[in-house]
N, C-alpha and C. Protein backbone atom coordinates (compact mmCIF):
# COMPACT_ATOMS: atom_id res chain seq x y z
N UNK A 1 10.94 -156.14 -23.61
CA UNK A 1 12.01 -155.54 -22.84
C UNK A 1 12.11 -156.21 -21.48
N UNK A 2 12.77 -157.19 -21.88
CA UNK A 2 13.35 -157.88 -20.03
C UNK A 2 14.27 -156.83 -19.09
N UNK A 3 13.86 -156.77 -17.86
CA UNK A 3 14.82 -156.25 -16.74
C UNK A 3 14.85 -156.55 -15.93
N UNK A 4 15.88 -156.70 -15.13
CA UNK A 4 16.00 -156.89 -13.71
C UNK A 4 16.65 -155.85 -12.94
N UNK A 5 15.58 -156.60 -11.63
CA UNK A 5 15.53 -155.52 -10.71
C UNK A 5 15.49 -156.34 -9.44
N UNK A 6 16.13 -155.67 -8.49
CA UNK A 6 16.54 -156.29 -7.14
C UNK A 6 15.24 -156.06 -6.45
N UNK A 7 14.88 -157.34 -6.14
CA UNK A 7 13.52 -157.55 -5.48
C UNK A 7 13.53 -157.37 -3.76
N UNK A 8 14.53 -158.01 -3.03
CA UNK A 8 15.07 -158.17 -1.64
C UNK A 8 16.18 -158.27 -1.41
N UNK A 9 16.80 -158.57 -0.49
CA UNK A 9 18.05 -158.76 -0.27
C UNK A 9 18.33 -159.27 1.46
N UNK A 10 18.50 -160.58 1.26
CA UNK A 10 18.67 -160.96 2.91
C UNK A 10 19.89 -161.43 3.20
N UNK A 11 20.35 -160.68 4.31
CA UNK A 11 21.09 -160.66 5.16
C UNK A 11 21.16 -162.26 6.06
N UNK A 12 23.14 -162.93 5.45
CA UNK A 12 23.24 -163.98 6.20
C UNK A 12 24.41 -163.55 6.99
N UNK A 13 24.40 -163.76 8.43
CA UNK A 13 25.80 -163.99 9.14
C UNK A 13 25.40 -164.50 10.44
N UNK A 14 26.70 -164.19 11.41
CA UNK A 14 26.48 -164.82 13.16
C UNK A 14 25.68 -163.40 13.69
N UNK A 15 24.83 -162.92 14.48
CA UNK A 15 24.43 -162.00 15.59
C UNK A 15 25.49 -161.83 16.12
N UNK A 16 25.85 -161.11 16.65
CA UNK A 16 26.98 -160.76 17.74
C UNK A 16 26.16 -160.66 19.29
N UNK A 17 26.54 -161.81 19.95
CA UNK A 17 26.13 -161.86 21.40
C UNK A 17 26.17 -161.23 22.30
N UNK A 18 25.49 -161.27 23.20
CA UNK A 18 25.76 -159.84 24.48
C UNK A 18 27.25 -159.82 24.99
N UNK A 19 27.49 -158.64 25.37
CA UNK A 19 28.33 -158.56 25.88
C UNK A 19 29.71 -159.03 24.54
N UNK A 20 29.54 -158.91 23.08
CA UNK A 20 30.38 -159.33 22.16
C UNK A 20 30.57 -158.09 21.39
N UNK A 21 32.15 -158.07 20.79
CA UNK A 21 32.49 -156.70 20.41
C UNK A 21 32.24 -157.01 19.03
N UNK A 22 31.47 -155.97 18.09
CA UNK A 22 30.98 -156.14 17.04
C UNK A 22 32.15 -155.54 16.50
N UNK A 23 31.48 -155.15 15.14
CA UNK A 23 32.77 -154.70 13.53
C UNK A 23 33.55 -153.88 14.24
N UNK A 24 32.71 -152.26 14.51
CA UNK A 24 33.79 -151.30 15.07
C UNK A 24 33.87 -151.08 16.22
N UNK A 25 34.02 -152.06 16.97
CA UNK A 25 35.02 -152.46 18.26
C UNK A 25 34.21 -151.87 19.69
N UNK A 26 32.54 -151.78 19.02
CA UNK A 26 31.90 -151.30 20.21
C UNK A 26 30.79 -152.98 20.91
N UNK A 27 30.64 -152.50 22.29
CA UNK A 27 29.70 -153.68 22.45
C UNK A 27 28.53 -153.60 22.71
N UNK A 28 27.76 -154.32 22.62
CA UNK A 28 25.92 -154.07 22.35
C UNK A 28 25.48 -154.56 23.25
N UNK A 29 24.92 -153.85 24.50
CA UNK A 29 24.55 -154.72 25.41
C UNK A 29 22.90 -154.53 25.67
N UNK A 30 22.01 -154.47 24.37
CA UNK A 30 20.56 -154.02 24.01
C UNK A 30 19.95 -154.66 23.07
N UNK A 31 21.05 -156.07 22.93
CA UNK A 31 20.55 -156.93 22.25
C UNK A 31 18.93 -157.31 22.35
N UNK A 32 18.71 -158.32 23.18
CA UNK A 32 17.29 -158.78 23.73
C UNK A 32 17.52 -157.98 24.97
N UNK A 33 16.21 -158.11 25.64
CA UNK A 33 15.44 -157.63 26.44
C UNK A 33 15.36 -158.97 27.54
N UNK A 34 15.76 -158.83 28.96
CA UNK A 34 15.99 -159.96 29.64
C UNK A 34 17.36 -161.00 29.21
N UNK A 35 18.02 -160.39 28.77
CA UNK A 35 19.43 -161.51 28.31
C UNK A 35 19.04 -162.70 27.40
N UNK A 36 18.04 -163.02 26.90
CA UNK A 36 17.02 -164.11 26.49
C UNK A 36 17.89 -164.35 25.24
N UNK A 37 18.33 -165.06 24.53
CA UNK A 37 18.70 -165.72 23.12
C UNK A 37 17.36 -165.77 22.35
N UNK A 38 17.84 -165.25 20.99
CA UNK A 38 16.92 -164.99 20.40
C UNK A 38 16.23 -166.10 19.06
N UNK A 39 15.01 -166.23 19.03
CA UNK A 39 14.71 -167.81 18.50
C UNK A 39 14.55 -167.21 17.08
N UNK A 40 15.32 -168.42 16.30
CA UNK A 40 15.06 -168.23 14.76
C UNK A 40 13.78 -168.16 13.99
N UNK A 41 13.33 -167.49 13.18
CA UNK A 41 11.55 -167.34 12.93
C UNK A 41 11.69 -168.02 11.20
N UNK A 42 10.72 -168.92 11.14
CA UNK A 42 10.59 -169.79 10.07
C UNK A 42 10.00 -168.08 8.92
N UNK A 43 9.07 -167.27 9.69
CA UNK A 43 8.65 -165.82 8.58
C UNK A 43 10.01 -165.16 8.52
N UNK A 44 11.31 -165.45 8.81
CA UNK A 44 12.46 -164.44 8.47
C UNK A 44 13.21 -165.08 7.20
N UNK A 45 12.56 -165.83 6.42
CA UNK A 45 13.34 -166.48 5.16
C UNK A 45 12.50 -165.68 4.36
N UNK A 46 13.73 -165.16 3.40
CA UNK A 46 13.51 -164.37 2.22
C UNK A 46 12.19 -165.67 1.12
N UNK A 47 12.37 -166.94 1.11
CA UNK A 47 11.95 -167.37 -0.15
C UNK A 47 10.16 -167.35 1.16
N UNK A 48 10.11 -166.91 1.95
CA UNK A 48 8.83 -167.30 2.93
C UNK A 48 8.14 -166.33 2.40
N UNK A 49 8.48 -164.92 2.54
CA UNK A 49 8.23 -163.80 1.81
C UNK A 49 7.71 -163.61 0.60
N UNK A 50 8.47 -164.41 -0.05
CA UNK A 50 8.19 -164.38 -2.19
C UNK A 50 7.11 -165.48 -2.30
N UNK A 51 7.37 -166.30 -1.66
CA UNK A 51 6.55 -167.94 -1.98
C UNK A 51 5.70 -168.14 -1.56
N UNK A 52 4.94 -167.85 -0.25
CA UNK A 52 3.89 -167.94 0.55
C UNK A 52 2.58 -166.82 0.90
N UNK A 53 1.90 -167.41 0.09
CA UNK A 53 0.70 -166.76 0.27
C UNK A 53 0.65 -165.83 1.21
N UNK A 54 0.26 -164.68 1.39
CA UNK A 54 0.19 -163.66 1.82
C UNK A 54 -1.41 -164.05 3.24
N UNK A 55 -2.41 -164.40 2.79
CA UNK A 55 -3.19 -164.79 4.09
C UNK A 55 -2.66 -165.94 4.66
N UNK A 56 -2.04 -166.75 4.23
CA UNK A 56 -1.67 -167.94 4.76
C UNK A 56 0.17 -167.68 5.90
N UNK A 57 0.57 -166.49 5.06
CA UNK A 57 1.90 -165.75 5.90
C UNK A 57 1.04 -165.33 7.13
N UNK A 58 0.20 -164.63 6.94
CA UNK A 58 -0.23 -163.47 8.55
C UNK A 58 -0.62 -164.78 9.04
N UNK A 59 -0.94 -165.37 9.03
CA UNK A 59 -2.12 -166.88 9.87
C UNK A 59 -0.40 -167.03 10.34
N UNK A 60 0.51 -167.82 10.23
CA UNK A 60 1.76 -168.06 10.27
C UNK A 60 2.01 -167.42 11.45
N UNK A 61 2.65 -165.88 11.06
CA UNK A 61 3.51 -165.10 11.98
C UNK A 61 2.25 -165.33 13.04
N UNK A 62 0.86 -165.41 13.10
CA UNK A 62 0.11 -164.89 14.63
C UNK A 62 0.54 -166.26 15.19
N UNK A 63 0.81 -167.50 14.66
CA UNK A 63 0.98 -168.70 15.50
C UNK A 63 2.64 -168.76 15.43
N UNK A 64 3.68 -167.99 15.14
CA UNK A 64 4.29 -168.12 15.32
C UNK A 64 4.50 -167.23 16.81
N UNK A 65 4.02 -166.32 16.72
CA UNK A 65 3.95 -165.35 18.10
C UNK A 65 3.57 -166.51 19.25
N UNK A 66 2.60 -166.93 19.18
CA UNK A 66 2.08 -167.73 20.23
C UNK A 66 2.89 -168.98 20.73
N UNK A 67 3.99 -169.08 19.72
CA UNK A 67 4.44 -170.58 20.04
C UNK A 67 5.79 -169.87 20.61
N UNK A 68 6.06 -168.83 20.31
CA UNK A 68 6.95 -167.84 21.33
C UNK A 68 6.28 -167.83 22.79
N UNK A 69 5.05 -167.31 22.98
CA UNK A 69 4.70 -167.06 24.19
C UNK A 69 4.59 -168.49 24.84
N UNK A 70 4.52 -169.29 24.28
CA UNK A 70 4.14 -170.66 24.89
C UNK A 70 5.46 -171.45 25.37
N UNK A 71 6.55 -171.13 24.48
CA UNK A 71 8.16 -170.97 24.68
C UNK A 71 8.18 -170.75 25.69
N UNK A 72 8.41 -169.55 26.08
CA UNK A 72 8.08 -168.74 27.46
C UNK A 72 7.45 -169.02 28.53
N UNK A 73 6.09 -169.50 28.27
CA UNK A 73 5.45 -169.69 29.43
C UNK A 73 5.56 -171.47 30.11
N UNK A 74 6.50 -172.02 29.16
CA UNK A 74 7.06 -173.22 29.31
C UNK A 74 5.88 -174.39 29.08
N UNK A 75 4.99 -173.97 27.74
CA UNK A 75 4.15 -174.78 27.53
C UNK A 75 4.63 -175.39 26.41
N UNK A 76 5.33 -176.37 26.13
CA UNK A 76 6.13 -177.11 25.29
C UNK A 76 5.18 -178.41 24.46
N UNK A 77 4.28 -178.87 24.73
CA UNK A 77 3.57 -179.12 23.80
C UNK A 77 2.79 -178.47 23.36
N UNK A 78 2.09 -177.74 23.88
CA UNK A 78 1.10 -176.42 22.86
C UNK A 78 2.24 -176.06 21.85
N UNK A 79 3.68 -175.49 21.93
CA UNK A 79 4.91 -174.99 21.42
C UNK A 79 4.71 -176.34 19.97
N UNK A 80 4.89 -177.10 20.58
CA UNK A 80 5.29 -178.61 19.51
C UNK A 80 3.72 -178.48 18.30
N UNK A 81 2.96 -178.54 19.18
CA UNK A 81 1.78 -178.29 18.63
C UNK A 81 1.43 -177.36 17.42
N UNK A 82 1.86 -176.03 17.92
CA UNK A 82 1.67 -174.94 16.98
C UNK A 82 2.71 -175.15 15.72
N UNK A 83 4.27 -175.24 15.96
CA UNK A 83 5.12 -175.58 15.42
C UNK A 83 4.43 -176.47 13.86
N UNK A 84 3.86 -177.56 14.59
CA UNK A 84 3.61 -178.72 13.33
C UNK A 84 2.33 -178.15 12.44
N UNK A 85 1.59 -176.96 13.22
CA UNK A 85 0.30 -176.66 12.48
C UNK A 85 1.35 -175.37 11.37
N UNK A 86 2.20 -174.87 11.91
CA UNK A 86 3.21 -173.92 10.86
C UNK A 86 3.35 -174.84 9.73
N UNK A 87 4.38 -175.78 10.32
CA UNK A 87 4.69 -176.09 9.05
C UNK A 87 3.85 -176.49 7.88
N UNK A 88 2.53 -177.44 8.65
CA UNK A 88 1.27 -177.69 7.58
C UNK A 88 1.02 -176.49 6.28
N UNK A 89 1.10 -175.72 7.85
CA UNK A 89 0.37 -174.15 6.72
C UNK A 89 1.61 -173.51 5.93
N UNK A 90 3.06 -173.89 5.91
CA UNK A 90 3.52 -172.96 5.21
C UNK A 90 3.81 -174.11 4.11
N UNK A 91 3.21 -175.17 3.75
CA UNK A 91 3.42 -176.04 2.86
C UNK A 91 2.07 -175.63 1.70
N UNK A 92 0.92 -175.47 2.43
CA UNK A 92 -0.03 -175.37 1.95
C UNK A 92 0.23 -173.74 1.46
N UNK A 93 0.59 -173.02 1.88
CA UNK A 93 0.92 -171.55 1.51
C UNK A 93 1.86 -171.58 0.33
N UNK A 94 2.81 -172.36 0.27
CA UNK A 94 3.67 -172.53 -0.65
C UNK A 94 2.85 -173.10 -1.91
N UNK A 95 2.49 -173.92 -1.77
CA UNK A 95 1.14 -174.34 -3.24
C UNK A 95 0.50 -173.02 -3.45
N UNK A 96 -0.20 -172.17 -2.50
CA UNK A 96 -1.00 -171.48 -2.69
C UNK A 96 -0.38 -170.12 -3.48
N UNK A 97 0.92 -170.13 -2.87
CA UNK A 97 1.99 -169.25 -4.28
C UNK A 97 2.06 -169.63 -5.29
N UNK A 98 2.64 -171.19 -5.39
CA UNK A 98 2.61 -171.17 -6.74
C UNK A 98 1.35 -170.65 -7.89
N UNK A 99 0.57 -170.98 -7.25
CA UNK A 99 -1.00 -170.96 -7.69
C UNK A 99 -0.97 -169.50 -8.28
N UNK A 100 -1.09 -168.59 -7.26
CA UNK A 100 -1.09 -166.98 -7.89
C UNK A 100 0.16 -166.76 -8.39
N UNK A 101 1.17 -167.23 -8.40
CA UNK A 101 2.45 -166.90 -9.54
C UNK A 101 1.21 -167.35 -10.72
N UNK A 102 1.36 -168.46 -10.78
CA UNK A 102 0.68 -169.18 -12.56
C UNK A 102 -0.17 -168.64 -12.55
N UNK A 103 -0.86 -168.00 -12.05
CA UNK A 103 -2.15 -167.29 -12.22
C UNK A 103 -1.53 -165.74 -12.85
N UNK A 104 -0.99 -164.91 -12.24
CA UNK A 104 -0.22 -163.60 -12.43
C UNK A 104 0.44 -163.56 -14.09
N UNK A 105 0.95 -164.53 -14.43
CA UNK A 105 1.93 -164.79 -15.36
C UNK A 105 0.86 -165.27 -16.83
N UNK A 106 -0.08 -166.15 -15.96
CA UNK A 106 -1.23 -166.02 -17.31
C UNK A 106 -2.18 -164.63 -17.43
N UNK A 107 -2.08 -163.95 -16.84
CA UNK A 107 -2.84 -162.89 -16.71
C UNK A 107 -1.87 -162.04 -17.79
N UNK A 108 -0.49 -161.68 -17.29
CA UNK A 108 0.72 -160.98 -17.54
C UNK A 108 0.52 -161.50 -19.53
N UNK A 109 0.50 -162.44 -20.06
CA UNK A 109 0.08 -163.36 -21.01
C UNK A 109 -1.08 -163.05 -21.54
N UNK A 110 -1.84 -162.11 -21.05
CA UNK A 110 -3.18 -162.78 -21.60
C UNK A 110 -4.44 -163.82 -21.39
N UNK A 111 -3.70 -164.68 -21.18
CA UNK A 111 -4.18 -166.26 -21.31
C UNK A 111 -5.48 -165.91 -19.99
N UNK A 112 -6.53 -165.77 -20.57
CA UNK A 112 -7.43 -165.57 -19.06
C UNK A 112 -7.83 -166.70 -18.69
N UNK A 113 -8.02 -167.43 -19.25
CA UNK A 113 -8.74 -168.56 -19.39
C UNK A 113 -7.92 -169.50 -18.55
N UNK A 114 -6.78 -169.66 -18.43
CA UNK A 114 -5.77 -170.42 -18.16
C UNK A 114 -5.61 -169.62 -16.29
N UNK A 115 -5.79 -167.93 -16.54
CA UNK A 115 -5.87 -167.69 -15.13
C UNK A 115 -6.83 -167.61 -14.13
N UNK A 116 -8.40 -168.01 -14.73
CA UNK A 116 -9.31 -167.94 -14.19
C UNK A 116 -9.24 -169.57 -14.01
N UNK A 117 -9.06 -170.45 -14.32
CA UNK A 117 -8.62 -171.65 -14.14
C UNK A 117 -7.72 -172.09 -12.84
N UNK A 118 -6.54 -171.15 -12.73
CA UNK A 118 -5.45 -171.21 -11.51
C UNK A 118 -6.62 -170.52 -10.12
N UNK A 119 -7.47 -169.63 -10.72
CA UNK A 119 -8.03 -168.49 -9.58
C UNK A 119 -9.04 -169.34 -9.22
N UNK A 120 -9.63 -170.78 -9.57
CA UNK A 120 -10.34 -171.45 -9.32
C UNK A 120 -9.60 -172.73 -8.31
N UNK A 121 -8.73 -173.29 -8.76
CA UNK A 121 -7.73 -174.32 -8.17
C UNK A 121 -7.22 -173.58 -6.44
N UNK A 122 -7.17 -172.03 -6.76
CA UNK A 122 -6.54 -171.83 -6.02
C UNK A 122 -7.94 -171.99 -4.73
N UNK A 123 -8.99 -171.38 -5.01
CA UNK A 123 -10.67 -171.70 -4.05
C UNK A 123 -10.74 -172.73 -3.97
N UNK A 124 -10.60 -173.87 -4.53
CA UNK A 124 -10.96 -175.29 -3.90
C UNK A 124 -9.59 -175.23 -2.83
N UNK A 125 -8.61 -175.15 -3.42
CA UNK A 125 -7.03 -175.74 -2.47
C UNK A 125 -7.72 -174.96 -0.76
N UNK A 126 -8.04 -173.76 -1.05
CA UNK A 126 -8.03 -172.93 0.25
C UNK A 126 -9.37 -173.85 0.72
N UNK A 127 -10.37 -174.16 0.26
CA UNK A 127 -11.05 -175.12 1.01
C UNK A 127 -10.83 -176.14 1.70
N UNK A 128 -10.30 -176.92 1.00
CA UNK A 128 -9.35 -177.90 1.65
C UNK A 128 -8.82 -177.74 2.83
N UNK A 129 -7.85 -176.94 2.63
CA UNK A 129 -6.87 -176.46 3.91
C UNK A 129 -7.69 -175.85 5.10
């Protein structure tokens, strides 16, 4: 018995800017905090969510926080810095999904053998990294 079922659902459009009159004709002036423009977060993509390892996500968002504060505190290579260690890790997080998908799905299967196999690949990979 196959079904589907709505897993997420993300929201694409423009923000409406300070001082900008939204749908029903009111204006929002509680946008940010300090008038500040607000920075796009590599953890606000729906496939970041589904695809990326779950310890390797929290490691993420705490250096994504920091490369905010470093934004801020106008430390722009620490910023550049953290930035390039994200992306490392959400590449390596992304393997590390696939890994427990194929792992989940041989389990889901039966196949243990095949998932104690992925649950092994997946301990060396995290060594590595």
């Amino acid at each position: 018995f196959n079904q589907v079922s709505i897993v997420a659902i993300q929201l694409i459009g423009d923000e409406v800017g300070k001082g900008e009159e939204n749908n029903n004709g009111h204006t929002d002036h509680n946008l940010l905090p300090g008038g500040q423009g607000s920075l796009s977060s590599a953890c606000d993509d729906l496939a970041f969510e589904m695809y990326v390892d779950k310890d390797v996500a929290r490691i993420i968002r705490l250096l994504e926080q920091r490369k905010h504060q470093a934004v801020q505190d106008e430390r722009f290579e620490y910023a550049r810095k953290l930035k390039s260690a994200m992306v490392e890790l959400r590449a390596a997080g992304e393997r590390l999904g696939k890994l427990e998908i194929g792992k989940k799905q041989a389990i889901m299967h039966e196949d243990y053998s095949k998932a104690k196999k992925k649950k092994a690949q997946m301990d060396e990979y995290r060594k590595e990294v």
